[in-house]
Protein backbone atom coordinates (compact mmCIF):
# COMPACT_ATOMS: atom_id res chain seq x y z
CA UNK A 1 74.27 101.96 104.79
CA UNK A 2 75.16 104.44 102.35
CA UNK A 3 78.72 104.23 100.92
CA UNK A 4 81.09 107.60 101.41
CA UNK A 5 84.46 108.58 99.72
CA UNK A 6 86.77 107.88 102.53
CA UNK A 7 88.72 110.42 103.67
CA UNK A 8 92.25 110.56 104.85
CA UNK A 9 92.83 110.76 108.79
CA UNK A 10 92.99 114.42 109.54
CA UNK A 11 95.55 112.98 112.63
CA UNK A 12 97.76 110.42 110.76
CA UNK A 13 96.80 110.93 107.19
CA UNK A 14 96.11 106.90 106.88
CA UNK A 15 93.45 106.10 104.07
CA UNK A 16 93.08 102.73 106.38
CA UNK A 17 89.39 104.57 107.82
CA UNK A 18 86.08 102.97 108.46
CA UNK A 19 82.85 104.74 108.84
CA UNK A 20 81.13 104.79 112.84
CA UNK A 21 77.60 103.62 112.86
CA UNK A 22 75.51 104.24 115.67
CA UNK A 23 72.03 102.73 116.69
CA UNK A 24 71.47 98.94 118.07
CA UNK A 25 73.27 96.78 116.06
CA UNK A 26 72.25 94.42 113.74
CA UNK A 27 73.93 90.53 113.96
CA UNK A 28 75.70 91.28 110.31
CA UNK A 29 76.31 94.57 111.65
CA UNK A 30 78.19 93.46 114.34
CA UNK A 31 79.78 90.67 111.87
CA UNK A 32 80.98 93.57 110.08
CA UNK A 33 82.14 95.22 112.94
CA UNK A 34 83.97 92.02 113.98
CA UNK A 35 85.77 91.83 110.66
CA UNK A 36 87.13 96.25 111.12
CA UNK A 37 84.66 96.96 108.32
CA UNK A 38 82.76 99.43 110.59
CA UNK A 39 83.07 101.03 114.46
CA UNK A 40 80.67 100.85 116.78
CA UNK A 41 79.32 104.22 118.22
CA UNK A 42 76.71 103.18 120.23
CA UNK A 43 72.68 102.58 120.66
CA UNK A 44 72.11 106.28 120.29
CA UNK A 45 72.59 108.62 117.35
CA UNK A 46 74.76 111.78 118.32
CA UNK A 47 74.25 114.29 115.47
CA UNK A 48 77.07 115.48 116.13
CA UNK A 49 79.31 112.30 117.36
CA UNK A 50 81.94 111.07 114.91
CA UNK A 51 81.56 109.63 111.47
CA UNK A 52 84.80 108.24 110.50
CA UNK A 53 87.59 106.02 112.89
CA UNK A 54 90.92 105.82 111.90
CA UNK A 55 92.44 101.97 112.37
CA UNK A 56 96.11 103.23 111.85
CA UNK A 57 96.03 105.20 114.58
CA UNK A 58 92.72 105.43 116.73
CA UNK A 59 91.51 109.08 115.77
CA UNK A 60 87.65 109.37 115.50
CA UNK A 61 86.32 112.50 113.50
CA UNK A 62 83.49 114.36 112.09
């Protein structure tokens, strides 16, 4: 997975943000997932779905 500058929460302005990964997840995927190091988007990869989840306040964004 490539590593991004995390941006603030466009909603909340939290820097508490993880990135959304979509496709079937791997087990240390969803180890990671199960620690709030990523979100879950699902099995298939929307082009234009949401790349970044805010954990402060629940706000998913492009």
């Amino acid at each position: 997975m490539q590593q991004q500058k995390k941006p603030p929460c466009p909603e909340c302005g939290s820097g508490d943000v993880i990135p959304v990964v979509y496709g079937k997840p791997t087990d240390e995927l969803v180890e990671r997932w199960r620690r709030g190091e990523v979100e879950l988007g699902g099995c298939c990869n929307r082009e234009k779905g949401p790349v970044w989840h805010c954990k402060a306040c629940g706000n998913c964004w492009r």
